[in-house]
PDB file of N, CA and C in Angstrom:
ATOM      1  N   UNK A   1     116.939  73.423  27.826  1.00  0.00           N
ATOM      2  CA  UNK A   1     116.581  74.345  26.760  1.00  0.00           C
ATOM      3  C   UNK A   1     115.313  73.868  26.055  1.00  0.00           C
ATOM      4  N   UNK A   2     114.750  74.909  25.885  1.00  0.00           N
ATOM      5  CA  UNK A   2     112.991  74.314  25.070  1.00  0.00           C
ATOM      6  C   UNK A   2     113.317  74.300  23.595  1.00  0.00           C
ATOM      7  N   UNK A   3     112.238  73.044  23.239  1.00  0.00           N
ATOM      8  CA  UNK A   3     112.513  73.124  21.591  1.00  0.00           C
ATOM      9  C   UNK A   3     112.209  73.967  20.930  1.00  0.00           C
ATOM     10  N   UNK A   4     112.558  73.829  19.503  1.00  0.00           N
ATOM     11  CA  UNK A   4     111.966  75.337  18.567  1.00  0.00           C
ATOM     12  C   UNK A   4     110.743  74.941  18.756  1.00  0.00           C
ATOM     13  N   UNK A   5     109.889  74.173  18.724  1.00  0.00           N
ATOM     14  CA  UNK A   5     107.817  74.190  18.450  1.00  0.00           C
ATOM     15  C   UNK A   5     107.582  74.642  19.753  1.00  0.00           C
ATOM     16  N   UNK A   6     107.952  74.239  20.767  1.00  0.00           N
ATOM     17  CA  UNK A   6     107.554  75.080  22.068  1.00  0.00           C
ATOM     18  C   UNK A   6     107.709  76.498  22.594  1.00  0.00           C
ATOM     19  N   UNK A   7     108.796  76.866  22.004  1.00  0.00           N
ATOM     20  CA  UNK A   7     109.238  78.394  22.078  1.00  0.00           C
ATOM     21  C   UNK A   7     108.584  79.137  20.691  1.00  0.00           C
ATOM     22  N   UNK A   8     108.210  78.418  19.617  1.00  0.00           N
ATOM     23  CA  UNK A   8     107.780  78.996  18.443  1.00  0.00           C
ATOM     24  C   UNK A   8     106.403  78.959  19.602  1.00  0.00           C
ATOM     25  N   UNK A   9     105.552  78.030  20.025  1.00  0.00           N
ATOM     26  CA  UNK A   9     104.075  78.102  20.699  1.00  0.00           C
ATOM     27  C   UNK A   9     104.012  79.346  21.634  1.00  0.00           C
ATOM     28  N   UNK A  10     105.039  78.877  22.516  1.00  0.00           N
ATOM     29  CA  UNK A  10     105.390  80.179  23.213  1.00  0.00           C
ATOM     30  C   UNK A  10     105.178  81.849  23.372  1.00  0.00           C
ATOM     31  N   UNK A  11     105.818  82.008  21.873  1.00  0.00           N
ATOM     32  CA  UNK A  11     106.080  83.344  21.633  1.00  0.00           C
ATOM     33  C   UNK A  11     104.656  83.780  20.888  1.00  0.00           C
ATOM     34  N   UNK A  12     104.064  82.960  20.172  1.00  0.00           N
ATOM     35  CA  UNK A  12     103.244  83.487  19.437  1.00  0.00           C
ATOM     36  C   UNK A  12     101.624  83.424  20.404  1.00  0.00           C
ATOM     37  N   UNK A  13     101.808  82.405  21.522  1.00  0.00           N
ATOM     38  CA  UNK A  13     100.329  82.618  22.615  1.00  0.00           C
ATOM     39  C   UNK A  13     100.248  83.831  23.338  1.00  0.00           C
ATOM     40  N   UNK A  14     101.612  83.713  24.002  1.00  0.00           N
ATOM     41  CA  UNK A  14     101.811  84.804  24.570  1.00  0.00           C
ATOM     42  C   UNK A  14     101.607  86.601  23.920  1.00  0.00           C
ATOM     43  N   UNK A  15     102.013  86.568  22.836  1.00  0.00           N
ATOM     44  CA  UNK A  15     101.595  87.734  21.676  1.00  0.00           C
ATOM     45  C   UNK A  15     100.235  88.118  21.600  1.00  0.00           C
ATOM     46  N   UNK A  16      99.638  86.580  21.921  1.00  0.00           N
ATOM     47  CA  UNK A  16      98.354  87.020  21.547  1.00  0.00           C
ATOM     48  C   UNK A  16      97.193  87.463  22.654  1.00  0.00           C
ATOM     49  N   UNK A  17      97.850  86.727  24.294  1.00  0.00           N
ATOM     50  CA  UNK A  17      96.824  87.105  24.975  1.00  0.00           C
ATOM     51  C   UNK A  17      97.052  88.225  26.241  1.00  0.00           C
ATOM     52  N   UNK A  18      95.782  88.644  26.953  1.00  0.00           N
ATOM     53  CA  UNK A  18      96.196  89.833  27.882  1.00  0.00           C
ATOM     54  C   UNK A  18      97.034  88.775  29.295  1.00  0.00           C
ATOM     55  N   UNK A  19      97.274  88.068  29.192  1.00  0.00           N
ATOM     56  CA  UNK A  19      97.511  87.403  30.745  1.00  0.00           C
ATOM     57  C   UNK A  19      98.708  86.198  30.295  1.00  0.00           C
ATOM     58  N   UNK A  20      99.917  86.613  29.787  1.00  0.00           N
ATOM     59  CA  UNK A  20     101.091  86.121  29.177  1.00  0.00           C
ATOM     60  C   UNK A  20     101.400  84.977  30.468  1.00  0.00           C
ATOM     61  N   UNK A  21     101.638  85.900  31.575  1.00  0.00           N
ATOM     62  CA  UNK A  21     102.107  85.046  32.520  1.00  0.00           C
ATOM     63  C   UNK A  21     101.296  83.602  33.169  1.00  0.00           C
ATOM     64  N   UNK A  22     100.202  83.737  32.718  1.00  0.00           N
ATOM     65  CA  UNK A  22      99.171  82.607  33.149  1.00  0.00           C
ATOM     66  C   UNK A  22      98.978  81.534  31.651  1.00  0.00           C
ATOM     67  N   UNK A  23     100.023  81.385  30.925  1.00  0.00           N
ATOM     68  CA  UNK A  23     100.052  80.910  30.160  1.00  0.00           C
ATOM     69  C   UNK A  23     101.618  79.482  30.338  1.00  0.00           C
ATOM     70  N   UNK A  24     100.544  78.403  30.113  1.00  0.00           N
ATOM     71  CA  UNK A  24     101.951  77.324  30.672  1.00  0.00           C
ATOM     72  C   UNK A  24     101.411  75.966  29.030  1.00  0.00           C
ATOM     73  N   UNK A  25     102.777  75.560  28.858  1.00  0.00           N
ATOM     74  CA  UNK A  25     102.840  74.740  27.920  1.00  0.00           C
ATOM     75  C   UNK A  25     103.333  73.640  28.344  1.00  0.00           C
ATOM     76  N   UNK A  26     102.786  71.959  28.046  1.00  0.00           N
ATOM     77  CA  UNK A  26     103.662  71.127  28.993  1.00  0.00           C
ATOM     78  C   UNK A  26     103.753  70.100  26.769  1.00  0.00           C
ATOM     79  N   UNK A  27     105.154  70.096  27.057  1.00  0.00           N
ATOM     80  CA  UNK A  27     105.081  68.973  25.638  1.00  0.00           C
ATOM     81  C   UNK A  27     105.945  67.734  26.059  1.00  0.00           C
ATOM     82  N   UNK A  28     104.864  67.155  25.315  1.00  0.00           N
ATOM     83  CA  UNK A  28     105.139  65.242  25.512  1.00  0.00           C
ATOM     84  C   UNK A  28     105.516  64.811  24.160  1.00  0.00           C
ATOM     85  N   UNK A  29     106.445  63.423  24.419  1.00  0.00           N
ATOM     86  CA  UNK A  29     106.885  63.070  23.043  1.00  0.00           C
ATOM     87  C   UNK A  29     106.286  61.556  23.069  1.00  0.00           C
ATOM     88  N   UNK A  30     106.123  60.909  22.018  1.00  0.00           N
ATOM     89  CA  UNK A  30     105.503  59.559  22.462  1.00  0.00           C
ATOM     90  C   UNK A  30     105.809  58.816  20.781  1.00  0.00           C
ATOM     91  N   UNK A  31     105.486  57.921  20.376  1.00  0.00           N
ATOM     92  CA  UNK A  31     105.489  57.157  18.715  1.00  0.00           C
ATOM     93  C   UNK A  31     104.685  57.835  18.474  1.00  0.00           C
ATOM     94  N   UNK A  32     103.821  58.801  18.359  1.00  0.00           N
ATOM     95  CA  UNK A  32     102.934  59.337  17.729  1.00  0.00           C
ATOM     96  C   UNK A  32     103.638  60.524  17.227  1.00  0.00           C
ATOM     97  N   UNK A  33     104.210  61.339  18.291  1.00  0.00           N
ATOM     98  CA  UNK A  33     105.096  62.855  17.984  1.00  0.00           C
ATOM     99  C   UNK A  33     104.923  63.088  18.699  1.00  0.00           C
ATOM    100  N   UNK A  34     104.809  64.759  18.948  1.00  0.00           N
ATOM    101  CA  UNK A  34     105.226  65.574  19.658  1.00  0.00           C
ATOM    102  C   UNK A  34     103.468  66.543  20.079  1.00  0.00           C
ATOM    103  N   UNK A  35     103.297  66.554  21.607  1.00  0.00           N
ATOM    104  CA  UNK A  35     102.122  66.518  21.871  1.00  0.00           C
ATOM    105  C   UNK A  35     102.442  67.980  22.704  1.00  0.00           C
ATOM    106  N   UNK A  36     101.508  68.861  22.007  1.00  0.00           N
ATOM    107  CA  UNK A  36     101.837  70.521  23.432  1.00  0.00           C
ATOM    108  C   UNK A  36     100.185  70.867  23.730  1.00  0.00           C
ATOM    109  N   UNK A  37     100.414  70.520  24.832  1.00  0.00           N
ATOM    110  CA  UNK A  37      99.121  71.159  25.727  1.00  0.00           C
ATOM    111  C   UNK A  37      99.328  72.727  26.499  1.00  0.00           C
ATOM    112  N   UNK A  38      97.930  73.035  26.052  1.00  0.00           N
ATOM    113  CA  UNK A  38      98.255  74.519  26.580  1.00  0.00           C
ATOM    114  C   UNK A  38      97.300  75.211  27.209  1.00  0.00           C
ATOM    115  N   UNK A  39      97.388  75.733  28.368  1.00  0.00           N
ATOM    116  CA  UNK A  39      96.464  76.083  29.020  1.00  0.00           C
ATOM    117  C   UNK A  39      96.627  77.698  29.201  1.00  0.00           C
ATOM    118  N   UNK A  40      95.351  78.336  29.207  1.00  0.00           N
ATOM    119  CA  UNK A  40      95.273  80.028  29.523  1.00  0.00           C
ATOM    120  C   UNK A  40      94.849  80.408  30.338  1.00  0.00           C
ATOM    121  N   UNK A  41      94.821  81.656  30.259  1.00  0.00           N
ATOM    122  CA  UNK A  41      93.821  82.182  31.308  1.00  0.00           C
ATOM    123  C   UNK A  41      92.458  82.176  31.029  1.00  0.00           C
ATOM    124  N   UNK A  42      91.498  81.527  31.706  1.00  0.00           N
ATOM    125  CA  UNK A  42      90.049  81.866  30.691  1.00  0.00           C
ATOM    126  C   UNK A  42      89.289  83.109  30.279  1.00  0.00           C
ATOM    127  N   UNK A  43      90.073  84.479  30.574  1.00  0.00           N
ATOM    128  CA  UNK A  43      89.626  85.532  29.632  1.00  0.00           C
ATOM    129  C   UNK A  43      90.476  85.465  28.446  1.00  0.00           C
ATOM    130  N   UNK A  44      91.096  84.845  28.380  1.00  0.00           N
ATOM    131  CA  UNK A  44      91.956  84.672  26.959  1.00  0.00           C
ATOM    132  C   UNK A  44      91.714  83.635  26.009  1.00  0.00           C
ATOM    133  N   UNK A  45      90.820  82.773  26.718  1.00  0.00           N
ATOM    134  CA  UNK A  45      90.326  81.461  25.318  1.00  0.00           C
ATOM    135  C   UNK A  45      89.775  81.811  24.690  1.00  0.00           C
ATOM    136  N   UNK A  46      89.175  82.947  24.313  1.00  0.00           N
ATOM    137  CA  UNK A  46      88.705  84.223  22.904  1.00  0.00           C
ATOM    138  C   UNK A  46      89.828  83.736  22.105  1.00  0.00           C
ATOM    139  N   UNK A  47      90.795  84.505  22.707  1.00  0.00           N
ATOM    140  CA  UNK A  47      91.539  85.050  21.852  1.00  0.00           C
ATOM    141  C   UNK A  47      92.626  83.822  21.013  1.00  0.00           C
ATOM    142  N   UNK A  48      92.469  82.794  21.728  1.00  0.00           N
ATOM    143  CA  UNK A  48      93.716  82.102  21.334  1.00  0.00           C
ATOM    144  C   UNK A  48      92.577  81.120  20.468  1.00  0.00           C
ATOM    145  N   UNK A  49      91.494  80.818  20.811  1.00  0.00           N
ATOM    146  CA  UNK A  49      90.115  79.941  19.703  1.00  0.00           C
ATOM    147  C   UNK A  49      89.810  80.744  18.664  1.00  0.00           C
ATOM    148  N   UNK A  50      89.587  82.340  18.442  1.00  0.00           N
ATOM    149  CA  UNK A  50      89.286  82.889  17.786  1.00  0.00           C
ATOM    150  C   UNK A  50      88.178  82.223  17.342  1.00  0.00           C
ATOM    151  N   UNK A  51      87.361  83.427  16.302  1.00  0.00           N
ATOM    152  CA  UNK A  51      86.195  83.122  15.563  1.00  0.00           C
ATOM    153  C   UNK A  51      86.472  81.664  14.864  1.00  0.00           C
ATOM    154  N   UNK A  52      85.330  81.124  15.373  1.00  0.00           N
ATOM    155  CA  UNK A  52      85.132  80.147  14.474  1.00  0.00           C
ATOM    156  C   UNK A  52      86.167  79.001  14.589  1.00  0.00           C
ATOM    157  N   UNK A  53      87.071  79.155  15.847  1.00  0.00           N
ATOM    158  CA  UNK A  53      88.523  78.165  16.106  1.00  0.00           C
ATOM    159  C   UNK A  53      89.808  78.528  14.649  1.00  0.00           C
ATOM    160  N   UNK A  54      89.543  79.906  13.808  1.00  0.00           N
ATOM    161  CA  UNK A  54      90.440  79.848  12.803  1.00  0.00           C
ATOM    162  C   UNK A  54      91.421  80.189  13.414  1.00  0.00           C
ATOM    163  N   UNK A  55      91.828  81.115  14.496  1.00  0.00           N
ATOM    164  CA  UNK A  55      93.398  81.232  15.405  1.00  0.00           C
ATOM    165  C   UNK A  55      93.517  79.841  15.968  1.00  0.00           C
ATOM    166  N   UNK A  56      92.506  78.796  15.934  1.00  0.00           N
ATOM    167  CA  UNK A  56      93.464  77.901  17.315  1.00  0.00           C
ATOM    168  C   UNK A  56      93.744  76.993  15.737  1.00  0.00           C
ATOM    169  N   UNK A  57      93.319  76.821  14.426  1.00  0.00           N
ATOM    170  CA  UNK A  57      93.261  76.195  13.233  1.00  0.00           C
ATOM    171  C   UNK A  57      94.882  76.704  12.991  1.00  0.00           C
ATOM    172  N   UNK A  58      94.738  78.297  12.371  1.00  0.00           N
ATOM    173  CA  UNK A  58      96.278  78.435  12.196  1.00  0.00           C
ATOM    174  C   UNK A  58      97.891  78.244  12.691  1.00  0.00           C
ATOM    175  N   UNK A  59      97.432  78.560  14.501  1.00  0.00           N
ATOM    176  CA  UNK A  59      98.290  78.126  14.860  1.00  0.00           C
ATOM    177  C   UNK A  59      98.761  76.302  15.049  1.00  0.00           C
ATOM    178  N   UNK A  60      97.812  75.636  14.922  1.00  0.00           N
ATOM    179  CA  UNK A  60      97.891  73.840  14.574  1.00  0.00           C
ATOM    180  C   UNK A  60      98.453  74.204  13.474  1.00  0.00           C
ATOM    181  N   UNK A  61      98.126  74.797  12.249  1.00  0.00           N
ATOM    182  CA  UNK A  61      98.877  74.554  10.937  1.00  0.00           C
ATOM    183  C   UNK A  61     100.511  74.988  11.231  1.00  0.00           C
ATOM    184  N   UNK A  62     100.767  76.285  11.729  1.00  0.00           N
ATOM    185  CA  UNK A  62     101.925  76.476  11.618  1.00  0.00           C
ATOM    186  C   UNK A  62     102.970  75.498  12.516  1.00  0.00           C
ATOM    187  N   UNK A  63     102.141  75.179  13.941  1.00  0.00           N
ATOM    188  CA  UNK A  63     102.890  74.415  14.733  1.00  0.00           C
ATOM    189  C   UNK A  63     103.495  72.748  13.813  1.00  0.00           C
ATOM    190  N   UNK A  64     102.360  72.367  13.127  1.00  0.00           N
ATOM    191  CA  UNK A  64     102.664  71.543  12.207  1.00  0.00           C
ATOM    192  C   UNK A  64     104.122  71.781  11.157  1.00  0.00           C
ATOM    193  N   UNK A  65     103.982  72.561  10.491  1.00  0.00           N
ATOM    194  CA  UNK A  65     105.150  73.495   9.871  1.00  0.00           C
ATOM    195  C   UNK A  65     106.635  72.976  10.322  1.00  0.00           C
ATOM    196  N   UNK A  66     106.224  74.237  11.493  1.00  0.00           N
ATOM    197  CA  UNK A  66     107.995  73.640  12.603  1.00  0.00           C
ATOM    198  C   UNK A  66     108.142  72.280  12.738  1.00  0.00           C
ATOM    199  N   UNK A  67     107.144  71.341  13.240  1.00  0.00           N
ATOM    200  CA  UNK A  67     107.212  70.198  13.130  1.00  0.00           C
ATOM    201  C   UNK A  67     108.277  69.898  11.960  1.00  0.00           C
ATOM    202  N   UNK A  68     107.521  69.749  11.028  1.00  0.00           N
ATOM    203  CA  UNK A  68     108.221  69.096   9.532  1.00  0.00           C
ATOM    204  C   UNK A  68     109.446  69.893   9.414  1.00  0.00           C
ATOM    205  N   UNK A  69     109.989  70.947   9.764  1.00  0.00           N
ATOM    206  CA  UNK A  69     111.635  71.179   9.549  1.00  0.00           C
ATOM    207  C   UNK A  69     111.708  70.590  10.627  1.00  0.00           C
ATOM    208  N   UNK A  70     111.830  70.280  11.290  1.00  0.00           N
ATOM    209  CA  UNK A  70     112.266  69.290  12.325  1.00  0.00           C
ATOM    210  C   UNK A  70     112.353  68.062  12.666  1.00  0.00           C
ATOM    211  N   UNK A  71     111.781  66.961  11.278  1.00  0.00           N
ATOM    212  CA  UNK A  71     111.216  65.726  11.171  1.00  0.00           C
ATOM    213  C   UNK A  71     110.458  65.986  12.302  1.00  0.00           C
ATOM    214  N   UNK A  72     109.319  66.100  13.075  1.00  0.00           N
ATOM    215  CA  UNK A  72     108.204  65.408  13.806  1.00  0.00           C
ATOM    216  C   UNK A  72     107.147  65.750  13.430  1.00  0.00           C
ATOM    217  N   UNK A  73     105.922  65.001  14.375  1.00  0.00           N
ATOM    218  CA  UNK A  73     104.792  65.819  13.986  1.00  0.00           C
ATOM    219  C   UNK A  73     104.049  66.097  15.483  1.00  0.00           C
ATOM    220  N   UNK A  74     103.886  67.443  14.958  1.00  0.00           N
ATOM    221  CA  UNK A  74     103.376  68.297  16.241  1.00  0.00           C
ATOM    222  C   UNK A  74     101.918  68.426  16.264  1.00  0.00           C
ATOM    223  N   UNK A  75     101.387  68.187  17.308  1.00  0.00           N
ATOM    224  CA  UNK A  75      99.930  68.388  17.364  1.00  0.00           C
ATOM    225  C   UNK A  75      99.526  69.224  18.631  1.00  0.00           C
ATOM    226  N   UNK A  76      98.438  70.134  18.607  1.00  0.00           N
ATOM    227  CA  UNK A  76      98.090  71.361  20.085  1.00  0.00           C
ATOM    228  C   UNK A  76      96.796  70.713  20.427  1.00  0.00           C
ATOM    229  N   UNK A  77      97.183  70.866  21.769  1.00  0.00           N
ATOM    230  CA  UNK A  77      95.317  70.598  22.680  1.00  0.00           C
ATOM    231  C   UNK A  77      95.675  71.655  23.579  1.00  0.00           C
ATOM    232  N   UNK A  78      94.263  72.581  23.353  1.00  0.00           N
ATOM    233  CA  UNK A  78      93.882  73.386  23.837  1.00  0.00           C
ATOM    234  C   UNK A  78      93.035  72.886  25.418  1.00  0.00           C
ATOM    235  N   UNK A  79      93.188  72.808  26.935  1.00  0.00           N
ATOM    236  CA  UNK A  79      92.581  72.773  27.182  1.00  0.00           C
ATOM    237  C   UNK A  79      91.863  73.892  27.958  1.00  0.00           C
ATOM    238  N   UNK A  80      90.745  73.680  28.271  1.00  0.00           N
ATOM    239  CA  UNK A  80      89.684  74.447  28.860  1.00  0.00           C
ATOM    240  C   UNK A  80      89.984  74.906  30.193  1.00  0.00           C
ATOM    241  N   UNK A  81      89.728  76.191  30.355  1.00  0.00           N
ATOM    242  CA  UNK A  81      91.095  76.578  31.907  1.00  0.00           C
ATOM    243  C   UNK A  81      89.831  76.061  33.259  1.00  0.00           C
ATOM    244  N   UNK A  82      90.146  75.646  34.480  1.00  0.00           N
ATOM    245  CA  UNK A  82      88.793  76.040  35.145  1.00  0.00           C
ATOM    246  C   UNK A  82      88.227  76.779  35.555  1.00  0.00           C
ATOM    247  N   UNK A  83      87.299  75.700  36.058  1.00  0.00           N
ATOM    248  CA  UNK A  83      85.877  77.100  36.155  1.00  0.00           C
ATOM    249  C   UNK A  83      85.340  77.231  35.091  1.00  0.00           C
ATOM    250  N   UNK A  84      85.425  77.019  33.851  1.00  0.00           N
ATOM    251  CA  UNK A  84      85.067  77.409  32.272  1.00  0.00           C
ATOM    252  C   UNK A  84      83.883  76.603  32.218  1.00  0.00           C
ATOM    253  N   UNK A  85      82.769  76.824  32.002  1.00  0.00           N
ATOM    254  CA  UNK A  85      81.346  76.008  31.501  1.00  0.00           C
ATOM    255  C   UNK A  85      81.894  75.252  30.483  1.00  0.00           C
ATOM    256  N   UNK A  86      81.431  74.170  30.279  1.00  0.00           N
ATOM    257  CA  UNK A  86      81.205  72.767  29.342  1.00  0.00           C
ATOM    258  C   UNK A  86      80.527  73.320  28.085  1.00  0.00           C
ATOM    259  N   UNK A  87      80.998  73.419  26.710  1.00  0.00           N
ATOM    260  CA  UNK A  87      80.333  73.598  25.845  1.00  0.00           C
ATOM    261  C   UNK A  87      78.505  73.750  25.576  1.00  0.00           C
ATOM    262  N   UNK A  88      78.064  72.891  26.322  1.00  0.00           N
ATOM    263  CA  UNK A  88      77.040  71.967  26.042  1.00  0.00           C
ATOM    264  C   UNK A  88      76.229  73.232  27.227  1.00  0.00           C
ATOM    265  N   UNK A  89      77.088  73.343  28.041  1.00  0.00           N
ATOM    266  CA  UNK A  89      75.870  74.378  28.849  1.00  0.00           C
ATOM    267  C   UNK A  89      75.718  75.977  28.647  1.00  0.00           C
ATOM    268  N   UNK A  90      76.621  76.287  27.572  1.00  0.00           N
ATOM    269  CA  UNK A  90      76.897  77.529  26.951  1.00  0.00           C
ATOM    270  C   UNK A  90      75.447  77.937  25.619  1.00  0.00           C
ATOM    271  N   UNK A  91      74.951  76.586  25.125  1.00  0.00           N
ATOM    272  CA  UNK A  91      74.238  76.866  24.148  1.00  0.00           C
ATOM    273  C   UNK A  91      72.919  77.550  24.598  1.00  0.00           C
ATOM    274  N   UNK A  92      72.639  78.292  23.377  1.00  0.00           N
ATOM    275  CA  UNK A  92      71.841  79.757  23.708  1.00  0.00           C
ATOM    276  C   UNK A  92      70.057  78.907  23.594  1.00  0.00           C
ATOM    277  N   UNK A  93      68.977  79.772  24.357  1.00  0.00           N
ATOM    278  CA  UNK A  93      68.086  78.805  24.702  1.00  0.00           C
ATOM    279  C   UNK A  93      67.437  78.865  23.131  1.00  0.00           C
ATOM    280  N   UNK A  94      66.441  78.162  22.897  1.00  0.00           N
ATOM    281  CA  UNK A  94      65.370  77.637  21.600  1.00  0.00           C
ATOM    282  C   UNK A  94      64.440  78.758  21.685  1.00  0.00           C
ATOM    283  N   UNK A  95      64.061  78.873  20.539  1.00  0.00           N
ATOM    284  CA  UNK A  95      63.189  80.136  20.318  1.00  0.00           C
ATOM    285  C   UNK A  95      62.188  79.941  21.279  1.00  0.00           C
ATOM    286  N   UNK A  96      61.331  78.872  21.715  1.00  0.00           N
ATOM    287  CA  UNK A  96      60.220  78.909  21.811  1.00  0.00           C
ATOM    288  C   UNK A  96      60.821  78.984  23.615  1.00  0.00           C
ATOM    289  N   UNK A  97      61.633  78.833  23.920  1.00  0.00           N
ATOM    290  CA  UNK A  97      62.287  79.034  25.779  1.00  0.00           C
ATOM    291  C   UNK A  97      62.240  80.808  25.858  1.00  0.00           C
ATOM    292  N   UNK A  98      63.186  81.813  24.504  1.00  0.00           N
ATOM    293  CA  UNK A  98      63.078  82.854  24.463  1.00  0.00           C
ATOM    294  C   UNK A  98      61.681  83.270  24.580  1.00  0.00           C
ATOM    295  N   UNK A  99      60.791  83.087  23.791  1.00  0.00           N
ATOM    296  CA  UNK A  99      59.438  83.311  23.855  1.00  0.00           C
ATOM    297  C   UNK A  99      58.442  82.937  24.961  1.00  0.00           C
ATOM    298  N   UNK A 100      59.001  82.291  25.508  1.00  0.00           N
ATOM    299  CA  UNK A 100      58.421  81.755  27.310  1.00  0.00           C
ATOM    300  C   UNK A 100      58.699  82.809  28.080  1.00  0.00           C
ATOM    301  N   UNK A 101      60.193  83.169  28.113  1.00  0.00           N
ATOM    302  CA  UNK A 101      60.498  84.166  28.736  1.00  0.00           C
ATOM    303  C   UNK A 101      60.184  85.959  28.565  1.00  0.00           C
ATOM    304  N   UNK A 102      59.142  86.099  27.508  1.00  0.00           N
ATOM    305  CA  UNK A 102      58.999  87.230  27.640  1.00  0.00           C
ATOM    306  C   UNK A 102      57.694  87.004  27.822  1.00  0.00           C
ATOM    307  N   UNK A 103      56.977  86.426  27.782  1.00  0.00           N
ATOM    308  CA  UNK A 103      55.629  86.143  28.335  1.00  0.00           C
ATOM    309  C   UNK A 103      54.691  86.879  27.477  1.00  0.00           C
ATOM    310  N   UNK A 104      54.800  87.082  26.954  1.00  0.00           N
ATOM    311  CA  UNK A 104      54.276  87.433  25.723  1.00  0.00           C
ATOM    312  C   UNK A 104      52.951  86.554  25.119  1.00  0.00           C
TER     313      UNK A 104
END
């Protein structure tokens, strides 16, 4: 049987993205607490990072929450599904690269 923070993670990822079934949670317990990794589909890391990471922020807060009625402490890692570009190669080019490119 899954715990309440995993089935609370559960219900509320799944709510949120188009591809429920491509959604897997693996939780580890260790002296630190209680560790849930979660992986999506990568048309759905929109939705579960939201603007600005405030959906992947709230749901850490609430997962935290369940934690504490539960004595533990719960923490989420989001990871990056593959195939997904590296942050670092996503950033948009420098004005003066835009301005190269229109030749202008």
């Amino acid at each position: 049987m899954q715990n309440q923070d995993q089935q609370f993670l559960d219900y509320v990822i799944k709510a949120l993205v188009d591809n429920p079934n491509d959604v897997k949670i693996v939780r580890t317990v260790d002296e630190m607490g209680v560790l849930m990794t979660l992986e999506v589909n990568a048309a759905d890391m929109g939705k579960v990072i939201g603007r600005s990471g405030n959906t992947a922020k709230a749901i850490r807060t609430l997962l935290r929450v369940v934690g504490m009625k539960n004595n533990s402490r719960v923490n989420l890692k989001i990871n990056e599904p593959e195939g997904a570009l590296p942050h670092e190669q996503k950033a948009s080019k420098t004005v003066d690269e835009a301005m190269a490119d229109l030749k202008i």
